[in-house]
C-alpha atoms as a PDB file:
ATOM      1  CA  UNK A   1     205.028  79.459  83.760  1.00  0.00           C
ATOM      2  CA  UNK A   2     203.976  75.951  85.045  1.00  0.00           C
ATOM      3  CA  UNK A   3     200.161  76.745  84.725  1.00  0.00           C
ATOM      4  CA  UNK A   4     197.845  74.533  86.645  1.00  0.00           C
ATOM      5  CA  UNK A   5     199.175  71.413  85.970  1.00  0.00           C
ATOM      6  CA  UNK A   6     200.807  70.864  89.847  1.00  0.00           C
ATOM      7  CA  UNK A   7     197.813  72.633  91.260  1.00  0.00           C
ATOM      8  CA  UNK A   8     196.116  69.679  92.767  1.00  0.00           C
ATOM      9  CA  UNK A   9     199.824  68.493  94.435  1.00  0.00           C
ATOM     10  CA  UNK A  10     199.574  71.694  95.877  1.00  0.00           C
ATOM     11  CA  UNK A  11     196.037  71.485  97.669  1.00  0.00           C
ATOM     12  CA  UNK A  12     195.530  70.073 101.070  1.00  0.00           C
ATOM     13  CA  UNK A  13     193.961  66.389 101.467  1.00  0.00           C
ATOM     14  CA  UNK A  14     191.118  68.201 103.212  1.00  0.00           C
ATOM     15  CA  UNK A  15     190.310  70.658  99.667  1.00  0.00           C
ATOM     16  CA  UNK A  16     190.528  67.443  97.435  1.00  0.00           C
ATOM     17  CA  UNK A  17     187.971  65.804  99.631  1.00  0.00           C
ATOM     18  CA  UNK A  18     185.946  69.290  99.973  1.00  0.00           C
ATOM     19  CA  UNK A  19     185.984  69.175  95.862  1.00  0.00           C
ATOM     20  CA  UNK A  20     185.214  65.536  95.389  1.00  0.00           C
ATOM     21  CA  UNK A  21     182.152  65.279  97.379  1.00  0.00           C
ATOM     22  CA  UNK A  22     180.973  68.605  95.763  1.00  0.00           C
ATOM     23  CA  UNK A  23     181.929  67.193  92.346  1.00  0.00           C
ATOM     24  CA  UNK A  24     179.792  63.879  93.243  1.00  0.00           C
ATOM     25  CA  UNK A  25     176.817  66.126  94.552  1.00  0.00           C
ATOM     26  CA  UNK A  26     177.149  68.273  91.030  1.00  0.00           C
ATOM     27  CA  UNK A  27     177.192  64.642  89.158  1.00  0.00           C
ATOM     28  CA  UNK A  28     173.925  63.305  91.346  1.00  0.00           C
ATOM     29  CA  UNK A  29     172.054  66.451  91.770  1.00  0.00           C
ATOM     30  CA  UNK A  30     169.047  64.433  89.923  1.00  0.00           C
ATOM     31  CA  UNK A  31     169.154  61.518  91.608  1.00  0.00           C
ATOM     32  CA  UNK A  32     169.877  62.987  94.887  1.00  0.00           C
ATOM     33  CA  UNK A  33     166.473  65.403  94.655  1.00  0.00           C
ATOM     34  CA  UNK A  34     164.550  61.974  93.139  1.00  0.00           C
ATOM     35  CA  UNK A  35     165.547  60.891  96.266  1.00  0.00           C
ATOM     36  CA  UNK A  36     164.901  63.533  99.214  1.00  0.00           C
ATOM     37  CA  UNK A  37     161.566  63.712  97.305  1.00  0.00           C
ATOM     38  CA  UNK A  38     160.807  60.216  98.179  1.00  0.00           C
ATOM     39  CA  UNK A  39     161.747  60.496 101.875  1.00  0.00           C
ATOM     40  CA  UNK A  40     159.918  63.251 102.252  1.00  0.00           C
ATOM     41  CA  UNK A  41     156.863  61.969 100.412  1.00  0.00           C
ATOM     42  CA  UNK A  42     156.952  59.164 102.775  1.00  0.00           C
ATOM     43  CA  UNK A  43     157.704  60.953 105.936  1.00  0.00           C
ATOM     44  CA  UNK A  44     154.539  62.977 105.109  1.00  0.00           C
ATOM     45  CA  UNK A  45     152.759  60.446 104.229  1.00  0.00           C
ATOM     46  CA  UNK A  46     153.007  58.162 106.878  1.00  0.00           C
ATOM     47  CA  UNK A  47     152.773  60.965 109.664  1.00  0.00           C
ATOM     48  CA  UNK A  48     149.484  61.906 108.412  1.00  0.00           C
ATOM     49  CA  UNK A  49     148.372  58.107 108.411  1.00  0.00           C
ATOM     50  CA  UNK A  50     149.043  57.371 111.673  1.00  0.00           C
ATOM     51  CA  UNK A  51     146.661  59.413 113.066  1.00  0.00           C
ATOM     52  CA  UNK A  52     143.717  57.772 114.182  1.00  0.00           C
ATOM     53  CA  UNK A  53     141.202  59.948 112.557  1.00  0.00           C
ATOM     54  CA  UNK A  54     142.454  59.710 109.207  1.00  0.00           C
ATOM     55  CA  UNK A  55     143.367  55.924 109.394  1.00  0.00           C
ATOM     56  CA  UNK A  56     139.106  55.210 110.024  1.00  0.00           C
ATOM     57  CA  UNK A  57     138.399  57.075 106.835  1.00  0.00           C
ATOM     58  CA  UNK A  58     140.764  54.483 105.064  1.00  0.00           C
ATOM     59  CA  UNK A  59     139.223  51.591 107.439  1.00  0.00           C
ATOM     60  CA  UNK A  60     135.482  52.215 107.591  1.00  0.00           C
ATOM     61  CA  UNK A  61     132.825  52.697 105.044  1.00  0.00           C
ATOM     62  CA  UNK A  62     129.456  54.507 106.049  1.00  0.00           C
ATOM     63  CA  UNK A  63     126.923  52.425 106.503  1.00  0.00           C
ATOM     64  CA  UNK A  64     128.411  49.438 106.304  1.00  0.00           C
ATOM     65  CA  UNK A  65     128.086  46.989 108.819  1.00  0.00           C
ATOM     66  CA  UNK A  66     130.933  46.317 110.171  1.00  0.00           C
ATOM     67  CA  UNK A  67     131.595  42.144 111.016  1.00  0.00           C
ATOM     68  CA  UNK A  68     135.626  42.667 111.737  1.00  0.00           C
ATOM     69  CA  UNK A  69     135.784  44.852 114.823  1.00  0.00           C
ATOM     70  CA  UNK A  70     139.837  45.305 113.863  1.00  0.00           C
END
């Protein structure tokens, strides 16, 4: 009984890469998600900021008068 010590001889070069990258994803699962939150935050973010009727409510106070026309 040799047991599973030549197991990973045995695998293709394709199956150790297929494990490694899911071992790194099960290592960085919290970083990873800190990160996609980020992107997304941002991709929200600045989608809803560049349209023009939001960006005035940022830009322009009521009743202000306004001296920069930019």
């Amino acid at each position: 009984m040799v047991g599973r010590v030549g197991r990973n001889r045995e695998e293709s070069g394709l199956t150790r890469a297929v494990n490694a990258v899911f071992g790194f994803v099960k290592f960085a699962e919290f970083e990873i998600l800190f990160l996609l939150f980020f992107l997304i935050a941002f991709i929200l973010f600045k989608d809803l900021m560049s349209r023009p009727q939001y960006n005035q409510i940022l830009v322009k106070k009521p009743g202000v008068v306004d001296r920069w026309p930019y």
